[in-house]
Protein backbone atom coordinates (compact mmCIF):
# COMPACT_ATOMS: atom_id res chain seq x y z
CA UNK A 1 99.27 52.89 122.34
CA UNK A 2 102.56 51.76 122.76
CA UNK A 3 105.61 53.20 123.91
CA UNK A 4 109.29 53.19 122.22
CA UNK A 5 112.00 54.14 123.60
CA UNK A 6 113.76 54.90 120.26
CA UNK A 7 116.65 56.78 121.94
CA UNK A 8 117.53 53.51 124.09
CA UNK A 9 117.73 51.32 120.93
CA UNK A 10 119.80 53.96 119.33
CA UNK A 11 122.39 54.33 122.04
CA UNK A 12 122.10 50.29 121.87
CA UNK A 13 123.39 50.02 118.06
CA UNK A 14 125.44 52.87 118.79
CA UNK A 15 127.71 51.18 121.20
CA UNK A 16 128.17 48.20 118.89
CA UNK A 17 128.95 50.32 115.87
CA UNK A 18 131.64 52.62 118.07
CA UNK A 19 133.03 49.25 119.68
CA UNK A 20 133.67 47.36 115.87
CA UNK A 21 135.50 50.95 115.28
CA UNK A 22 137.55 51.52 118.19
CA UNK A 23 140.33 53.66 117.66
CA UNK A 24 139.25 54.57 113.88
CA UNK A 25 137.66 58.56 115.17
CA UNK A 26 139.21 60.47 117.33
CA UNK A 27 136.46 62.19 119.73
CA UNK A 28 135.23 65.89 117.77
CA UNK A 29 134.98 63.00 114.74
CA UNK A 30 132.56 61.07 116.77
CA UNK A 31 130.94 64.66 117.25
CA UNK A 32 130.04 64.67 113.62
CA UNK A 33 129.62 61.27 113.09
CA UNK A 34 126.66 60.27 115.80
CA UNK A 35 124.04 62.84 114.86
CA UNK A 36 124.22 61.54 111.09
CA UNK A 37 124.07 58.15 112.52
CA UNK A 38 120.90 59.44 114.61
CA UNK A 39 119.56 60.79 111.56
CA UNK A 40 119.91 57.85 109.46
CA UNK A 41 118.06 55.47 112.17
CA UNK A 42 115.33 57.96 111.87
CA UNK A 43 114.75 56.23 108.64
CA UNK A 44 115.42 52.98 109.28
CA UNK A 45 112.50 50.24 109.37
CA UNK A 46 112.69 48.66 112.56
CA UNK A 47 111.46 45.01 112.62
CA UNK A 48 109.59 45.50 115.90
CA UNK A 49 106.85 47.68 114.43
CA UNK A 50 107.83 47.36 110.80
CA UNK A 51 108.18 50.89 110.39
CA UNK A 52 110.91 53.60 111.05
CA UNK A 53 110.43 55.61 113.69
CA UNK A 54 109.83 58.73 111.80
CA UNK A 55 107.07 56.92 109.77
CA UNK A 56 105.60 55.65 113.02
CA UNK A 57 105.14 59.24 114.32
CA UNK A 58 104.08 60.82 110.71
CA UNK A 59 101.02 58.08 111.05
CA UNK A 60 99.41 59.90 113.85
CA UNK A 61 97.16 62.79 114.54
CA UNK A 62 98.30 66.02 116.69
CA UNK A 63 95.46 64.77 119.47
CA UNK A 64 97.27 61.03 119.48
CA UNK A 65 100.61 63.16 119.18
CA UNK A 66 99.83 64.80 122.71
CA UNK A 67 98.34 61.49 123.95
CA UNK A 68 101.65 59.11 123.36
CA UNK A 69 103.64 62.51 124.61
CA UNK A 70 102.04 62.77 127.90
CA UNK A 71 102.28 59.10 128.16
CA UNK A 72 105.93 58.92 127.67
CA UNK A 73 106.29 61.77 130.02
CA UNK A 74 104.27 60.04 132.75
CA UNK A 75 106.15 56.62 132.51
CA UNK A 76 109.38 58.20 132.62
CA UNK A 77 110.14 56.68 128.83
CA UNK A 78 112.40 59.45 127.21
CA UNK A 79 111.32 61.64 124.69
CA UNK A 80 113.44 61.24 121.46
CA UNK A 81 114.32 63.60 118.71
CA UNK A 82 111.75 61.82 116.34
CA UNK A 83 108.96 62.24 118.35
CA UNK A 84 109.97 65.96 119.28
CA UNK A 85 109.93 66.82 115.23
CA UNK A 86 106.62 64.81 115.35
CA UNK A 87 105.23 67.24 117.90
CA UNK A 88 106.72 70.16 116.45
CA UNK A 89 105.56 69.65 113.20
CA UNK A 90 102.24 68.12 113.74
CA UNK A 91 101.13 70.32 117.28
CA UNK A 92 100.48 73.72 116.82
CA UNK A 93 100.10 75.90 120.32
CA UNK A 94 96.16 75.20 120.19
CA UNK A 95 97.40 71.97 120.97
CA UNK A 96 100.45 72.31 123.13
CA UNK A 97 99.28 75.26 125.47
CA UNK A 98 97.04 72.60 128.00
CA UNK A 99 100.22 70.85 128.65
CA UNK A 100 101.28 74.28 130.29
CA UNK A 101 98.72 73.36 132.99
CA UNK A 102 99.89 69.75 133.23
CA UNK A 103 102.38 68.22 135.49
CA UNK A 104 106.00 69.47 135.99
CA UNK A 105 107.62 67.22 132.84
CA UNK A 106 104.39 68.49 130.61
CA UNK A 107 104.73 71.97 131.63
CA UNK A 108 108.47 72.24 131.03
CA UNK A 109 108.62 70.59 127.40
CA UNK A 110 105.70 72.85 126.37
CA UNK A 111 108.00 75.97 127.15
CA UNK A 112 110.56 74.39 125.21
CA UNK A 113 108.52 73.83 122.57
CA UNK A 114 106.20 76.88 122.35
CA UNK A 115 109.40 79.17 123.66
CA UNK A 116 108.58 82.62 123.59
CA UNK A 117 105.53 83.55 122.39
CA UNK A 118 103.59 87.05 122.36
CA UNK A 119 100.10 84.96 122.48
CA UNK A 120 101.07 83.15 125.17
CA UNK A 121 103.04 85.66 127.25
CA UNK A 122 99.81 86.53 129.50
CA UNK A 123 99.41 82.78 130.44
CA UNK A 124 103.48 82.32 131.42
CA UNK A 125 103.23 85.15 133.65
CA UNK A 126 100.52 83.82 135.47
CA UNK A 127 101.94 80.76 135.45
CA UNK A 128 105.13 82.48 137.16
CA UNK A 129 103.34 84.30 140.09
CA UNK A 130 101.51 81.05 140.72
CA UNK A 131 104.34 78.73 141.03
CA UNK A 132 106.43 77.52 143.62
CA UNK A 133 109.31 76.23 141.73
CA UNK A 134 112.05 79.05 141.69
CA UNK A 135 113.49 76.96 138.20
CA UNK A 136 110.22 77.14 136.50
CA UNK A 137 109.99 80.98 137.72
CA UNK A 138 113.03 82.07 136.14
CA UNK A 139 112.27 80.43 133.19
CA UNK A 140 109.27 81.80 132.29
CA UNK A 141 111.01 85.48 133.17
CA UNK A 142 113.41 84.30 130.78
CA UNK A 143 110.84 84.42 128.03
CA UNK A 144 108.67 87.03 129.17
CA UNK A 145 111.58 88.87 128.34
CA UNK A 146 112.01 87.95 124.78
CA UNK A 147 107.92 89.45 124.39
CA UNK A 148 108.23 92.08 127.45
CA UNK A 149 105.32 93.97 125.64
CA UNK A 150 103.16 91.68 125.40
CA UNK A 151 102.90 91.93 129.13
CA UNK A 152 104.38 95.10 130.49
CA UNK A 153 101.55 96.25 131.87
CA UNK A 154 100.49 93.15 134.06
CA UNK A 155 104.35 93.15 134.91
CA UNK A 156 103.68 97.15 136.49
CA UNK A 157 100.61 95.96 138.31
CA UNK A 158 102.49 92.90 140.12
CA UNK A 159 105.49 94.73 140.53
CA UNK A 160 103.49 97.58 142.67
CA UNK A 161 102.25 94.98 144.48
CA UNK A 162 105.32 93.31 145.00
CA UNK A 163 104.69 90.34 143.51
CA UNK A 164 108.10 88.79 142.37
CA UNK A 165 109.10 91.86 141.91
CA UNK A 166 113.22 90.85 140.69
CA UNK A 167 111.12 88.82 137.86
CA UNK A 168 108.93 91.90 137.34
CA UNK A 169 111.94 94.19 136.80
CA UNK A 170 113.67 91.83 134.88
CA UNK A 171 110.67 92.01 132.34
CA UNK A 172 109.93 95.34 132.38
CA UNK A 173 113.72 95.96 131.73
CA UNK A 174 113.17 94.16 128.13
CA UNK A 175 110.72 96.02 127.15
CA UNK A 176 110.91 98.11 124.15
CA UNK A 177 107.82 100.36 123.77
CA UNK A 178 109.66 103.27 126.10
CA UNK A 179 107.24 104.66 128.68
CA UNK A 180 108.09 106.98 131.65
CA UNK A 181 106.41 104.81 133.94
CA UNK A 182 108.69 101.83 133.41
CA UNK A 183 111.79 103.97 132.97
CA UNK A 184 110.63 105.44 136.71
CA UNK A 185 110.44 101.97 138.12
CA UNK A 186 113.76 100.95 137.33
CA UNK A 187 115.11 104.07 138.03
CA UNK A 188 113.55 104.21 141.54
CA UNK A 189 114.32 100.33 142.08
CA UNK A 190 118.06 101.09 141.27
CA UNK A 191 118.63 104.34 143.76
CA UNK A 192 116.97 102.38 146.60
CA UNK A 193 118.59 98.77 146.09
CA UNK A 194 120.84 98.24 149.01
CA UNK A 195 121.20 94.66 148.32
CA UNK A 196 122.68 93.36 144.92
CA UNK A 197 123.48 96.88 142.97
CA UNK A 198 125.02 95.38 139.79
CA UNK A 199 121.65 93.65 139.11
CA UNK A 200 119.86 97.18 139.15
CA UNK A 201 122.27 98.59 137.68
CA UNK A 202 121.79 95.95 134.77
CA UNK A 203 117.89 96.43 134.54
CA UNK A 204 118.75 100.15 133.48
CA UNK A 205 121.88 99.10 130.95
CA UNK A 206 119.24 96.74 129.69
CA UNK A 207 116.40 98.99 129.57
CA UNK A 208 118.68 101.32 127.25
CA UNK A 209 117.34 104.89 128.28
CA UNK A 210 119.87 107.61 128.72
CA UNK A 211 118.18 109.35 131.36
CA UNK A 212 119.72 106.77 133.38
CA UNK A 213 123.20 108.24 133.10
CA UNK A 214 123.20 111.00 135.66
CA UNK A 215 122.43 108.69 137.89
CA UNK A 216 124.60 105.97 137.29
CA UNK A 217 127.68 108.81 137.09
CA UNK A 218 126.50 109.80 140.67
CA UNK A 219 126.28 106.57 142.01
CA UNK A 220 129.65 105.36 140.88
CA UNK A 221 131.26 107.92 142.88
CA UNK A 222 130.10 106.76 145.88
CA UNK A 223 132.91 105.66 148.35
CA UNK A 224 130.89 102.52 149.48
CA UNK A 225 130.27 100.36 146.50
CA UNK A 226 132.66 97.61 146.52
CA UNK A 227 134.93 96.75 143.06
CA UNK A 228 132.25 94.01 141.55
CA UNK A 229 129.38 97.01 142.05
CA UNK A 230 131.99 99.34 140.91
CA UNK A 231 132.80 97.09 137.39
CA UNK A 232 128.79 96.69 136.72
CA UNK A 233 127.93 100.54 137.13
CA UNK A 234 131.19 101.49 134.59
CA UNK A 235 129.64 98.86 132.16
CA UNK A 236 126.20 100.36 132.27
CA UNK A 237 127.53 103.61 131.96
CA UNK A 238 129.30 102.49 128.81
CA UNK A 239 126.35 100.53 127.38
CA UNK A 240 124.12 103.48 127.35
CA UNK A 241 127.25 105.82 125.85
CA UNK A 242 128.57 107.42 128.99
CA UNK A 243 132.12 107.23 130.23
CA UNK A 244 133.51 107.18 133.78
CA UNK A 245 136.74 109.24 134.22
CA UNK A 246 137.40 108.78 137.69
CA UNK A 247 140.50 107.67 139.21
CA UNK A 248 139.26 104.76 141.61
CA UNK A 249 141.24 102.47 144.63
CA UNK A 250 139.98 99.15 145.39
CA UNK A 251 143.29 97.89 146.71
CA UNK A 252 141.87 97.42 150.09
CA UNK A 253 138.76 95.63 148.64
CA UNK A 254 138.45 91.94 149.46
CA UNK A 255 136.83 90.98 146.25
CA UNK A 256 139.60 93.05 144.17
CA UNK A 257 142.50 91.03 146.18
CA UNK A 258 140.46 87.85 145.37
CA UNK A 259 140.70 88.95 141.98
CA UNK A 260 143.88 90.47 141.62
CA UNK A 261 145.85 89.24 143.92
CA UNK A 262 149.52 90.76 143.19
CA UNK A 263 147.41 94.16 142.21
């Protein structure tokens, strides 16, 4: 089966068409003008293969879909917009979920492609306490997020056994069936993080339970926090319909001066 790099013979007519037109757009013009031009290429025959390159796509199968995908992915050939709406029309997840198993260029366009996914939440979180790459990690947390149920539970049981457990919180602060158990863990995570405060202090603001006030109030009071811990706690405060009153002096603060520096 071969492979066309469509994207590499646009960019080729493309550069001819811009240089017969120097000077005639100005750049935010050019903004509008290339992805029509992309578009209309799409559905241009092509005397190579006597086809446009949307037609040669709509000709195959989702199985010869995956095949010429992986290829192009192997062989470094990019991946261009026609053969992306190919795939996305043509290969449902039944189809796209192996590549999740594949190699690093497989496994990343199948999360851009599938995205998040309720189904498929169980797999990504394995998938994220299996893999090395902190990228990919974050990633899948990213998604996780967007289906938090889906998965809470698995999240609990790898967070107790501290098993990523930043990525675990950062789920479990997304999801939105309320339990005490989750509310608990983020509670207890925030009043014994020592380390990076505003991100705890986020998981609660995210996480959207009251309860979390009191302690929020109590911690913001404390002498020690510096102004950038200070600024997260007030905004979590507010998110969950508090307000902080007190009268606070950072002057002496190195990350105030840094950003304030005639304050």
């Amino acid at each position: 089966m071969k492979l066309y790099d469509f994207d590499g013979l646009f960019d080729e007519k493309l550069k001819d068409y811009m240089a017969k037109r120097a000077g005639k757009y100005g750049e935010s013009e050019w903004e509008d003008i290339i992805p029509a031009l992309y578009g209309k290429f799409g559905d241009t025959p092509l005397k190579s293969i006597g086809k446009t390159p949307r037609e040669y796509y709509a000709e195959m199968s989702g199985g010869e879909l995956i095949k010429i995908l992986r290829a192009h992915l192997k062989q470094g050939v990019p991946v261009s917009g026609f053969l992306r709406e190919a795939v996305e029309r043509g290969c449902g997840k039944k189809l796209l979920s192996p590549l999740l198993c594949g190699t690093a260029a497989e496994r990343d366009f199948a999360l851009e492609m599938i995205g998040a996914d309720a189904e498929i939440a169980p797999e990504y979180l394995k998938m994220l306490v299996s893999c090395d790459d902190g990228e990919f990690r974050d990633r899948c947390a990213e998604l996780l997020g967007e289906c938090a149920d889906a998965v809470a539970d698995d999240a609990v049981n790898y967070y107790e056994k501290g098993i990523y457990p930043r990525h675990m919180l950062e789920i479990l602060s997304k999801v939105n069936r309320k339990s005490d158990g989750v509310f608990n863990i983020l509670l207890k995570a925030f009043r014994t993080e020592t380390e990076d405060l505003p991100a705890y202090a986020g998981y609660l603001a995210t996480y959207g339970d009251e309860r979390a006030l009191k302690y929020l109030l109590e911690r913001i009071d404390d002498d020690g926090i510096t102004f950038p811990e200070f600024q997260e706690l007030k905004y979590a405060i507010e998110s969950l319909g508090g307000e902080y009153t007190g009268e606070r002096d950072f002057s002496d603060d190195p990350y105030y001066r840094v950003i304030y520096p005639n304050g």
